[in-house]
PDB file of N, CA and C in Angstrom:
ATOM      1  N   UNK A   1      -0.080  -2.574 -12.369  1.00  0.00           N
ATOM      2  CA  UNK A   1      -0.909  -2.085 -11.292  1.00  0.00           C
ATOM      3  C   UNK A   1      -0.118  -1.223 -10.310  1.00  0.00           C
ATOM      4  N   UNK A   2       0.891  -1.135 -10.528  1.00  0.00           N
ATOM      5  CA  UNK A   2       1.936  -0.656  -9.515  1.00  0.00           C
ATOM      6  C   UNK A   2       2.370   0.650 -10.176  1.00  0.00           C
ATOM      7  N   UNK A   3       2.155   1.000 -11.144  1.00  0.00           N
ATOM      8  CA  UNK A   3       2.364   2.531 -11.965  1.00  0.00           C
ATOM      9  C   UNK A   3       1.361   3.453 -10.959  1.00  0.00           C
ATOM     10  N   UNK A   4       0.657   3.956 -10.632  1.00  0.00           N
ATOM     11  CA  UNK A   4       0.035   4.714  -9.955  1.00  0.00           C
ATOM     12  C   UNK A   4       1.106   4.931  -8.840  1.00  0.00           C
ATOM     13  N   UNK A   5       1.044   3.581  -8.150  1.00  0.00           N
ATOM     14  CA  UNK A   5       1.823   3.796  -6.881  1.00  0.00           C
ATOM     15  C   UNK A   5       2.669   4.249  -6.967  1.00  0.00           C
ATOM     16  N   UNK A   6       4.118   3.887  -7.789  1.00  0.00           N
ATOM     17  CA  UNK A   6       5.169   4.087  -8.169  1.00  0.00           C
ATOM     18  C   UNK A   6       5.236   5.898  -8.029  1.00  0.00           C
ATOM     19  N   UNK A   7       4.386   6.709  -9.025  1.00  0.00           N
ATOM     20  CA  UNK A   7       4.054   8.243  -9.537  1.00  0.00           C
ATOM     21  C   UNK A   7       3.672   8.846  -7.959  1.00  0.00           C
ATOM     22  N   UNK A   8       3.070   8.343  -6.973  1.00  0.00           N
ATOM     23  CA  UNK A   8       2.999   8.621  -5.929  1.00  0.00           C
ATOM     24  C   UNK A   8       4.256   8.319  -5.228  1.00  0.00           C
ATOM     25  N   UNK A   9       4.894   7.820  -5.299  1.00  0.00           N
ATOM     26  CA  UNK A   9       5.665   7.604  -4.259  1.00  0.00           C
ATOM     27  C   UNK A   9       7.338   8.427  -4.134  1.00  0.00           C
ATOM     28  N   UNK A  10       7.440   8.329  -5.739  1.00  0.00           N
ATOM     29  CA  UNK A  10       8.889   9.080  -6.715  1.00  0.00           C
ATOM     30  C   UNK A  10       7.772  10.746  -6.247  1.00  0.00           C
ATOM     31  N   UNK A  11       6.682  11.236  -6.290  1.00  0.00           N
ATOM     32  CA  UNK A  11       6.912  12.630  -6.137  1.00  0.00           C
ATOM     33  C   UNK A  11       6.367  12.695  -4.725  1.00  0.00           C
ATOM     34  N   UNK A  12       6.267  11.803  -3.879  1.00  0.00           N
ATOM     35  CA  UNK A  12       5.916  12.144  -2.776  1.00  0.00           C
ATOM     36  C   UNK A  12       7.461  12.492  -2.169  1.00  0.00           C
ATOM     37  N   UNK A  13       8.603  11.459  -2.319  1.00  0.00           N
ATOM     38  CA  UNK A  13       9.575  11.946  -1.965  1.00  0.00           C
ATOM     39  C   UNK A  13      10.519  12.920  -2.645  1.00  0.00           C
ATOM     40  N   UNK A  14      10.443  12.880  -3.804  1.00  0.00           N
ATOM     41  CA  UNK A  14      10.740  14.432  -4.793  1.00  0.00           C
ATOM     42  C   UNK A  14      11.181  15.166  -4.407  1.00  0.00           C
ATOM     43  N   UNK A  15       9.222  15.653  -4.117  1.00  0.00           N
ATOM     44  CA  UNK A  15       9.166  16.986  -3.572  1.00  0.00           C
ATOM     45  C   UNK A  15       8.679  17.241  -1.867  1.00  0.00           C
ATOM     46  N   UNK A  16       9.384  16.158  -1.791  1.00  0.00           N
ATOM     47  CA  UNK A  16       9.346  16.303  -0.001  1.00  0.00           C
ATOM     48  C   UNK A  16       7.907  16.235   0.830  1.00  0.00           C
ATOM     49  N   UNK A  17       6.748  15.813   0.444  1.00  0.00           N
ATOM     50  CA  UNK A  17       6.264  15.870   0.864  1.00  0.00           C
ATOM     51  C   UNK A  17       5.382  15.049   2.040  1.00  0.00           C
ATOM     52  N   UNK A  18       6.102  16.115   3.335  1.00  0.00           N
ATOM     53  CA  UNK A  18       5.955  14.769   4.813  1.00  0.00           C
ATOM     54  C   UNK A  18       4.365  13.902   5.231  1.00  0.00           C
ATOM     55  N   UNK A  19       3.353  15.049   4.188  1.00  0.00           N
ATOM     56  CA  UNK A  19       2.156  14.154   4.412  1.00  0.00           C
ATOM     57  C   UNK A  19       2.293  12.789   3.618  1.00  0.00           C
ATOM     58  N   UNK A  20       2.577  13.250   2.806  1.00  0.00           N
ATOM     59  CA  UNK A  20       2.009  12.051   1.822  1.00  0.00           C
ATOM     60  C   UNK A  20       3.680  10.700   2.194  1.00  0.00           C
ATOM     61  N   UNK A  21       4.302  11.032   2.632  1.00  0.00           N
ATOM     62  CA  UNK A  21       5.807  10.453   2.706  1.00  0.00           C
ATOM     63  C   UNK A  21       4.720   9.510   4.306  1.00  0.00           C
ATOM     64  N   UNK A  22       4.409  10.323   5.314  1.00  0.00           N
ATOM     65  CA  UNK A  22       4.331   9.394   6.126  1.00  0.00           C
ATOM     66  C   UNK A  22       3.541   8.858   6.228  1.00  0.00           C
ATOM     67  N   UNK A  23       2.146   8.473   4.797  1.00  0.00           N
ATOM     68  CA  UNK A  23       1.115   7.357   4.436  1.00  0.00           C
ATOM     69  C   UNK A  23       1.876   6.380   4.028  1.00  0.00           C
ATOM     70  N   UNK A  24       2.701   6.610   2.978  1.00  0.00           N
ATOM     71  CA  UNK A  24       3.555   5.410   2.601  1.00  0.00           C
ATOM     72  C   UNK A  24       4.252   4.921   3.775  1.00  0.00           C
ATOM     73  N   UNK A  25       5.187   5.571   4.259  1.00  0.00           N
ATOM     74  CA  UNK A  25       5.482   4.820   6.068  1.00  0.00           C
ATOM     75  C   UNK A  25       4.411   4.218   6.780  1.00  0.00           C
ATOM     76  N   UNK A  26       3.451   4.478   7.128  1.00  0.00           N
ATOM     77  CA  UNK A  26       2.060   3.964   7.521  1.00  0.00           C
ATOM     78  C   UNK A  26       1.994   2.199   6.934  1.00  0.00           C
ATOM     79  N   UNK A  27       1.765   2.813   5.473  1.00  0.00           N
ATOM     80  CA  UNK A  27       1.819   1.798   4.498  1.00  0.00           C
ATOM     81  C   UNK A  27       2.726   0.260   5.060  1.00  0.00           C
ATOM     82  N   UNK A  28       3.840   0.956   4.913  1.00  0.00           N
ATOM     83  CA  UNK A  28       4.560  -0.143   5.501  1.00  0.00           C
ATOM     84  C   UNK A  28       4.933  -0.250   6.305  1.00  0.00           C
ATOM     85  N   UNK A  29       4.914  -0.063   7.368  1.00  0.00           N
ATOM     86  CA  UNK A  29       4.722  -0.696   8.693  1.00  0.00           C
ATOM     87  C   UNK A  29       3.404  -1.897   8.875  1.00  0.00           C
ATOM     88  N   UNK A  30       2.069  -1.098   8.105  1.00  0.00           N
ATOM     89  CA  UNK A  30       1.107  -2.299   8.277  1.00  0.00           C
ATOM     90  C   UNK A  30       1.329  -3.226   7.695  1.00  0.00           C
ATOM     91  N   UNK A  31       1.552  -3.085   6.564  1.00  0.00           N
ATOM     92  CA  UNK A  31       1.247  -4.236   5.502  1.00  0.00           C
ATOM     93  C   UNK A  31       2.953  -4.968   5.623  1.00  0.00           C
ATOM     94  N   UNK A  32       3.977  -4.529   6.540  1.00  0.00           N
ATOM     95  CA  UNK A  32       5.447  -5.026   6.283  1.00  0.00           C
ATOM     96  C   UNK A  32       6.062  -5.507   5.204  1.00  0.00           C
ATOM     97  N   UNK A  33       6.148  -4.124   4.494  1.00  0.00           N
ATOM     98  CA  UNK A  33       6.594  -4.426   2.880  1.00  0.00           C
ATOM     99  C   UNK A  33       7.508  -2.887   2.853  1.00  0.00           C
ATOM    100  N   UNK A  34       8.447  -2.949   2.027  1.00  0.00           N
ATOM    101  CA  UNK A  34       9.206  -1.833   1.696  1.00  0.00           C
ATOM    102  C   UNK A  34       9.309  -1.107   0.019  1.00  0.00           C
ATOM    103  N   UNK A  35       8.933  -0.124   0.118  1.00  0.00           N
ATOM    104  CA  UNK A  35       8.772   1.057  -1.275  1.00  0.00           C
ATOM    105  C   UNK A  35       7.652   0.099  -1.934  1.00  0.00           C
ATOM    106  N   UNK A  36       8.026   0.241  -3.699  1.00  0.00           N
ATOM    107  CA  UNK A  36       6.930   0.493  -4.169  1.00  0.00           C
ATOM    108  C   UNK A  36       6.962  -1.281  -4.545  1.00  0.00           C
ATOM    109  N   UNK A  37       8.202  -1.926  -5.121  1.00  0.00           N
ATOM    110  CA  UNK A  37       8.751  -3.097  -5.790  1.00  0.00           C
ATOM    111  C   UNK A  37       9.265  -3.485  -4.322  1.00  0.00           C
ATOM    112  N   UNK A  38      10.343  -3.231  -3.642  1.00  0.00           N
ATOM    113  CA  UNK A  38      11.477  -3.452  -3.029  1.00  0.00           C
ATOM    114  C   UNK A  38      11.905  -2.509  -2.740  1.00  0.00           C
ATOM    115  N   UNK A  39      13.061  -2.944  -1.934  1.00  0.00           N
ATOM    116  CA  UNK A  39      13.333  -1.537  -0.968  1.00  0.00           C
ATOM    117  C   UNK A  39      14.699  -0.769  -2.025  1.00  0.00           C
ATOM    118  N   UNK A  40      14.927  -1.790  -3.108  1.00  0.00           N
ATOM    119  CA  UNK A  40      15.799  -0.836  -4.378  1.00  0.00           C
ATOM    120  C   UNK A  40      14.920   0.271  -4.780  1.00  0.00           C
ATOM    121  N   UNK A  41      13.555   0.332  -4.477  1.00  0.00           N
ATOM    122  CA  UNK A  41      12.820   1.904  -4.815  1.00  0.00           C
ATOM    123  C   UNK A  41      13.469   3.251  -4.426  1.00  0.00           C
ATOM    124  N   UNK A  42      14.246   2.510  -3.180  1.00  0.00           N
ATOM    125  CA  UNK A  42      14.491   4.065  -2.536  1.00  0.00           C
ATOM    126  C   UNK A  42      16.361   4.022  -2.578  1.00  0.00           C
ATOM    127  N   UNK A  43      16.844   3.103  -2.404  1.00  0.00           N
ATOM    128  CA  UNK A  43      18.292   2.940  -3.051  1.00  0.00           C
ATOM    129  C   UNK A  43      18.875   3.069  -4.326  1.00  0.00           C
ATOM    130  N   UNK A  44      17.907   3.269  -5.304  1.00  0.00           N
ATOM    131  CA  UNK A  44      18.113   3.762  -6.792  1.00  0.00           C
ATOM    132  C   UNK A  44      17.498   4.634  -6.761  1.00  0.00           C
ATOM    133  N   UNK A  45      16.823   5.401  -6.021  1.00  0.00           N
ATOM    134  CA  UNK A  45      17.141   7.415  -6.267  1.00  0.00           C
ATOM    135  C   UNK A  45      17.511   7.594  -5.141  1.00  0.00           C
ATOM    136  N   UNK A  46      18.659   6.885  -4.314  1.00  0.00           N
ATOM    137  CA  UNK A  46      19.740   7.489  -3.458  1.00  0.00           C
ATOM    138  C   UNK A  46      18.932   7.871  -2.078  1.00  0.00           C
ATOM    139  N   UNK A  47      18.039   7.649  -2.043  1.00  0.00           N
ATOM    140  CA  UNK A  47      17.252   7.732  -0.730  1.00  0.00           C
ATOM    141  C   UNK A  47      17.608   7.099   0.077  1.00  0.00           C
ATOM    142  N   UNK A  48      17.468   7.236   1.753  1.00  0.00           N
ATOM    143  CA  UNK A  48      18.234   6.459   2.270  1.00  0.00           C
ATOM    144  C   UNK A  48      16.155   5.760   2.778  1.00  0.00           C
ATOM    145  N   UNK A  49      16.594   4.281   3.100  1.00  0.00           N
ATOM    146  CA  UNK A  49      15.734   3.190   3.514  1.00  0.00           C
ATOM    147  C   UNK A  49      15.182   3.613   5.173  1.00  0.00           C
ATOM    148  N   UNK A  50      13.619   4.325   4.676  1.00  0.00           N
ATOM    149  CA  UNK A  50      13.170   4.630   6.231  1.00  0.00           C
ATOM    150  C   UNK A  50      12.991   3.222   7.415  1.00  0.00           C
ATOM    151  N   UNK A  51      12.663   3.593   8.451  1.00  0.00           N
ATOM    152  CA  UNK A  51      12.790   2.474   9.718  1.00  0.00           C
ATOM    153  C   UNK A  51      11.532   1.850   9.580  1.00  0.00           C
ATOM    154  N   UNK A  52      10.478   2.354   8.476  1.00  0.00           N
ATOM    155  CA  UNK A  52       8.945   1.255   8.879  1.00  0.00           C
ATOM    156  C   UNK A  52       9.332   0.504   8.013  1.00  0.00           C
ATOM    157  N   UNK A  53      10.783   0.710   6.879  1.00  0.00           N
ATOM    158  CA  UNK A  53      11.151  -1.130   6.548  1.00  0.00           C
ATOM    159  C   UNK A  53      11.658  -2.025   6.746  1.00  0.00           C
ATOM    160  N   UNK A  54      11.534  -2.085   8.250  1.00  0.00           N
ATOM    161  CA  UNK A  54      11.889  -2.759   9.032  1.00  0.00           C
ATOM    162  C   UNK A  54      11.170  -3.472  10.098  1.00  0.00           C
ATOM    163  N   UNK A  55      11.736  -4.762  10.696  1.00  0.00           N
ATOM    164  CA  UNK A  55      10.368  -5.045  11.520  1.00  0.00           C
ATOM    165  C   UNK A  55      11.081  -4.531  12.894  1.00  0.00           C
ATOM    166  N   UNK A  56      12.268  -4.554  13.533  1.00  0.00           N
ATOM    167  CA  UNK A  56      12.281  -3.790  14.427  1.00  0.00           C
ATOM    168  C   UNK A  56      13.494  -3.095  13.908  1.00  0.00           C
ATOM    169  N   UNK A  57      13.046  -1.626  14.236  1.00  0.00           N
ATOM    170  CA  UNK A  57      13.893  -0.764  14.316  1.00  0.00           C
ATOM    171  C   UNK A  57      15.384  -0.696  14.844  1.00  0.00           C
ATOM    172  N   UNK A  58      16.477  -0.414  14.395  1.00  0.00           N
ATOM    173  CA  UNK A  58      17.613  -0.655  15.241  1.00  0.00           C
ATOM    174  C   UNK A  58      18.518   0.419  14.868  1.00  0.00           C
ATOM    175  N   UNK A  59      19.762   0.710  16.040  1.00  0.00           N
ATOM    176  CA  UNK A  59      20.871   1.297  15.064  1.00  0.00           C
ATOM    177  C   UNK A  59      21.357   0.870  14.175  1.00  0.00           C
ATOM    178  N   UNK A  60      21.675  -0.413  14.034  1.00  0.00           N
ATOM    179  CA  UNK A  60      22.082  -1.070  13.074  1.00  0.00           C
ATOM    180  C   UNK A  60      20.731  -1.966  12.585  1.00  0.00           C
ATOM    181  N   UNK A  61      20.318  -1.587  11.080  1.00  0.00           N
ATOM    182  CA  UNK A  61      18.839  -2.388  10.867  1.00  0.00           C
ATOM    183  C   UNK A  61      19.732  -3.972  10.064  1.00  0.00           C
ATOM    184  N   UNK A  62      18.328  -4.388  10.228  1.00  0.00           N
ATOM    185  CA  UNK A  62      18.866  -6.138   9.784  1.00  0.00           C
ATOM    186  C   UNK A  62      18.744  -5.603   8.224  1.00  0.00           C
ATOM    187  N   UNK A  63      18.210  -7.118   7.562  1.00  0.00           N
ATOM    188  CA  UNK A  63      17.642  -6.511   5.753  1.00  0.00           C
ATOM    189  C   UNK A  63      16.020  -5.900   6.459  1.00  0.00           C
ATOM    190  N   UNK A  64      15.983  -4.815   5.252  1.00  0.00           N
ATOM    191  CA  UNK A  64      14.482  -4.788   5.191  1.00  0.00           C
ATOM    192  C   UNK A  64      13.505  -5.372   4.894  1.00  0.00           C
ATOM    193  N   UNK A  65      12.251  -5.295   4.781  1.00  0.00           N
ATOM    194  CA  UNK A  65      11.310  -6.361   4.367  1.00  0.00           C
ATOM    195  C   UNK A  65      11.676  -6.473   2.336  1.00  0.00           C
ATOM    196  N   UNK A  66      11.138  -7.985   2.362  1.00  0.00           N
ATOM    197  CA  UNK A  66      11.847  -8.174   0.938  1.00  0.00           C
ATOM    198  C   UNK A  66      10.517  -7.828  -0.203  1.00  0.00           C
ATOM    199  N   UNK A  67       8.754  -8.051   0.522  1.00  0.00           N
ATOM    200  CA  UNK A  67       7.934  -7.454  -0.588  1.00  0.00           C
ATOM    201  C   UNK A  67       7.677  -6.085  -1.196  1.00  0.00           C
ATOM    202  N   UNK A  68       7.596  -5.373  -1.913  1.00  0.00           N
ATOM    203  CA  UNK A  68       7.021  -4.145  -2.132  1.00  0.00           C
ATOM    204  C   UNK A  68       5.713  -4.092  -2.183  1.00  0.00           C
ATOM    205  N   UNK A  69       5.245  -2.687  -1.432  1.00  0.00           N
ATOM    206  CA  UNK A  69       4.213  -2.501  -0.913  1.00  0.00           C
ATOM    207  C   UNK A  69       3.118  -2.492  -2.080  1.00  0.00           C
ATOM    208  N   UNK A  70       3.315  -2.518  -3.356  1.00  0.00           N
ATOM    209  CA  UNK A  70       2.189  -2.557  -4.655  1.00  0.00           C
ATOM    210  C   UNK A  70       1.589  -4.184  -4.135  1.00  0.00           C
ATOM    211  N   UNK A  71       2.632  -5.099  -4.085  1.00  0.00           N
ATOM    212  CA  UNK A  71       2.187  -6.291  -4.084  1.00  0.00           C
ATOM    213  C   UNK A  71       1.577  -6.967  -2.820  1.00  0.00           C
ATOM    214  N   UNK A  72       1.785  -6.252  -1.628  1.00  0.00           N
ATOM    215  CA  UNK A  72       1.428  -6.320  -0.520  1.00  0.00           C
ATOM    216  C   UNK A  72      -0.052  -5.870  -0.348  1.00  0.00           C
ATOM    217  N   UNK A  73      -0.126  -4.939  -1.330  1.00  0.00           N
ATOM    218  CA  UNK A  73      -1.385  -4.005  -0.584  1.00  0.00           C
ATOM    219  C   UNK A  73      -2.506  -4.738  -2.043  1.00  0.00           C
ATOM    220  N   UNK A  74      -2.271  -5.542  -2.818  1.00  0.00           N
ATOM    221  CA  UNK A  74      -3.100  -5.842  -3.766  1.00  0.00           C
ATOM    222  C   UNK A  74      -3.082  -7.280  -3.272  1.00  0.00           C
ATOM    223  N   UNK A  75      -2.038  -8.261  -2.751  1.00  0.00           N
ATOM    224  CA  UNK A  75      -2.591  -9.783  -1.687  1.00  0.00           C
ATOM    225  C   UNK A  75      -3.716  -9.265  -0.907  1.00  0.00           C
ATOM    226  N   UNK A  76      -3.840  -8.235   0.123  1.00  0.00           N
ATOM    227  CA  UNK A  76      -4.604  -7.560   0.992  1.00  0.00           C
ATOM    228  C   UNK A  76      -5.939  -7.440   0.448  1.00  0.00           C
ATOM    229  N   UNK A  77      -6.202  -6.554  -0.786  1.00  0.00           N
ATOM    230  CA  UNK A  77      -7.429  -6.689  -1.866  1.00  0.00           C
ATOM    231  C   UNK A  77      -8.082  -7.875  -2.158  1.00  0.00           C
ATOM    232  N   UNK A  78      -6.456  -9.032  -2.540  1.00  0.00           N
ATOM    233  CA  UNK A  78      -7.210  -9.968  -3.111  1.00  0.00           C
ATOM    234  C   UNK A  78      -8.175 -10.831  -2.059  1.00  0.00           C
ATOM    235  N   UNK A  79      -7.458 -10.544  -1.098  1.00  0.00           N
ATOM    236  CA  UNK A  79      -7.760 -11.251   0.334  1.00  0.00           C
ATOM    237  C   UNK A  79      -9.546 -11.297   1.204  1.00  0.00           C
ATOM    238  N   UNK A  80      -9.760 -10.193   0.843  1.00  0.00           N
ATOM    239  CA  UNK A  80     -10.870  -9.151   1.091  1.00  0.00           C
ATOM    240  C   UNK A  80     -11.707  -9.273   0.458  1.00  0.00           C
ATOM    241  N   UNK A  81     -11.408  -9.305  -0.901  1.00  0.00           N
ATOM    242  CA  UNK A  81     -12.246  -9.860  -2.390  1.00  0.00           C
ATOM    243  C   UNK A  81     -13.507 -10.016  -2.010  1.00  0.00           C
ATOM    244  N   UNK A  82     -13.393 -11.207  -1.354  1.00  0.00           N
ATOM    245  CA  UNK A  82     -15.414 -12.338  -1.169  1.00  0.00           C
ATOM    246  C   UNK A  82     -15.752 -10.869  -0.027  1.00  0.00           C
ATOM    247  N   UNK A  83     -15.303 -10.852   0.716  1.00  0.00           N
ATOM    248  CA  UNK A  83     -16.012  -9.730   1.541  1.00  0.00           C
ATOM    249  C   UNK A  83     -16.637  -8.619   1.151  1.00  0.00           C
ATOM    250  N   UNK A  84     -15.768  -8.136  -0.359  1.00  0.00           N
ATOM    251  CA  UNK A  84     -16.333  -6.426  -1.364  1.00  0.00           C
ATOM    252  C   UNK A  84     -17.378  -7.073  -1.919  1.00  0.00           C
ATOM    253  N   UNK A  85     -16.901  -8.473  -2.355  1.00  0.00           N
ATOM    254  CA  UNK A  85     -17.836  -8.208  -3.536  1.00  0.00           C
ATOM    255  C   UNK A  85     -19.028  -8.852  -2.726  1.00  0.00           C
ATOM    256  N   UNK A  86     -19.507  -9.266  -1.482  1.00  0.00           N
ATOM    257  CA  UNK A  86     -20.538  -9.925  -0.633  1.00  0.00           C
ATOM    258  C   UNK A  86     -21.676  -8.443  -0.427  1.00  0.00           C
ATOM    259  N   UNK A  87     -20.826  -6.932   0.029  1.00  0.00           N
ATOM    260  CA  UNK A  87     -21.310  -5.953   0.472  1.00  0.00           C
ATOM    261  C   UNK A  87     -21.555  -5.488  -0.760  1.00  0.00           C
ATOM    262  N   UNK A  88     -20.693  -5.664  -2.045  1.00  0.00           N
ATOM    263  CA  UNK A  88     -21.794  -4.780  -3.362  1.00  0.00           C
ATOM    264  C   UNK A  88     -22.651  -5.540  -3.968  1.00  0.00           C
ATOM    265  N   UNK A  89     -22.564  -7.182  -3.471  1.00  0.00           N
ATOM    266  CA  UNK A  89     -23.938  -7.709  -4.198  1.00  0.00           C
ATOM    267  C   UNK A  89     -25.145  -7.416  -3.143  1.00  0.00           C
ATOM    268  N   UNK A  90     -25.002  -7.459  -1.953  1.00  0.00           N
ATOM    269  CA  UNK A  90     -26.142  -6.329  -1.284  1.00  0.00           C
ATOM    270  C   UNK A  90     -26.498  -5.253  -1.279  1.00  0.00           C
ATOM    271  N   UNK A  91     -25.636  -4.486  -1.507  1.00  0.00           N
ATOM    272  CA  UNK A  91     -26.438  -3.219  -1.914  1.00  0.00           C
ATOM    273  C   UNK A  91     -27.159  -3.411  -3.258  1.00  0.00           C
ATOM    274  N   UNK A  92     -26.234  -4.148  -4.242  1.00  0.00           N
ATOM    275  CA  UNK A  92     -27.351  -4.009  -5.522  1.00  0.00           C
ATOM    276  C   UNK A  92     -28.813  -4.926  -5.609  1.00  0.00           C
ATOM    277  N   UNK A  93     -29.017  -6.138  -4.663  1.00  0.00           N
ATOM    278  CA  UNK A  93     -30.076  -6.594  -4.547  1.00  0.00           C
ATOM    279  C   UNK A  93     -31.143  -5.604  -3.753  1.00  0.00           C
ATOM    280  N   UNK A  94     -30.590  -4.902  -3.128  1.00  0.00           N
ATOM    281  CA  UNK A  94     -31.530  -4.170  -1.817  1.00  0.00           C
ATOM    282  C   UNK A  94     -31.376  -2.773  -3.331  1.00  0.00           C
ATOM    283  N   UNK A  95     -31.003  -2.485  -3.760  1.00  0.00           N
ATOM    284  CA  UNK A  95     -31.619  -1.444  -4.961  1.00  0.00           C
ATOM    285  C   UNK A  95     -32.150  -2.032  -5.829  1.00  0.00           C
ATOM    286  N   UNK A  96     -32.122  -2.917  -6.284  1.00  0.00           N
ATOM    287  CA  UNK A  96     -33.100  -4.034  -7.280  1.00  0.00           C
ATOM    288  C   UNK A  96     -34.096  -4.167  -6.416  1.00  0.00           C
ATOM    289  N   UNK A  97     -34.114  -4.224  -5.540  1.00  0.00           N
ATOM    290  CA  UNK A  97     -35.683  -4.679  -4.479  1.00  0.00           C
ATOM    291  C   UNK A  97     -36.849  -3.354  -4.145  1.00  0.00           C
ATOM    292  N   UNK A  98     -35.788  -1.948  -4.592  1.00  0.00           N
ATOM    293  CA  UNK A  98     -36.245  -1.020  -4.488  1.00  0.00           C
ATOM    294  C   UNK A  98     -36.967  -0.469  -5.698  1.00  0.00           C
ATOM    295  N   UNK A  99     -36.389  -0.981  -6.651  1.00  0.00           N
ATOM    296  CA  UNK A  99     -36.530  -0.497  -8.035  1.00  0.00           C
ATOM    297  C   UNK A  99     -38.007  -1.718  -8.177  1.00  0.00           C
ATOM    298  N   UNK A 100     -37.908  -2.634  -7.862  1.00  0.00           N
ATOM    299  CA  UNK A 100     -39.067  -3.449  -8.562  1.00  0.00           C
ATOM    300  C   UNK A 100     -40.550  -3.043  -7.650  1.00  0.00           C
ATOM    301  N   UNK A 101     -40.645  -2.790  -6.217  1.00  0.00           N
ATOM    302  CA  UNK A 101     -41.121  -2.364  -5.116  1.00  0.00           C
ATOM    303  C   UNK A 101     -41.569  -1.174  -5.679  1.00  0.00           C
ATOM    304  N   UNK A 102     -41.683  -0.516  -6.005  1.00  0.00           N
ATOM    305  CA  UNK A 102     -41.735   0.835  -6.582  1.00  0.00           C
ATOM    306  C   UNK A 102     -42.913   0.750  -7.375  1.00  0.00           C
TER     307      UNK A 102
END
């Protein structure tokens, strides 16, 4: 589940790109998780470890956060779960109600 992310994240920093570089920062700062696995995402292509993997920023940072953000942001999903699936079994009863109404 983490292949998507991963392909986003290796060419977001690639090819430099500061939009998409500072969703993933976004990313983790909310969810307090670092790269895609761990923060070896960005220390094995020599990247240096931005400051949202961290919980406070410092000159000298402590460790970074130890989850990666694939697994962070899919607890979050799982979390949410009864709530998606509460709002798509209403919409599909209220279109079943439309369809038979008809």
């Amino acid at each position: 589940f983490d292949s998507g992310y991963m392909k986003f994240f290796e060419h977001s920093y690639q090819q430099n790109r500061t939009d998409a570089i500072q969703i993933i920062q976004d990313f983790e700062k909310d969810f307090k998780c670092c790269g895609v696995n761990n923060a070896s995402d960005y220390t094995n292509h020599t990247w240096s470890i931005p400051s949202s993997c961290y919980a406070t920023p410092t000159i000298i940072p402590l460790t970074p956060y130890q989850q990666g953000c694939a697994y962070a942001i899919a607890d979050w999903l799982w979390d949410k779960l009864p709530i998606i699936a509460g709002v798509l079994l209403g919409v599909v009863l209220i279109e079943l109600f439309g369809i038979v109404a008809a």
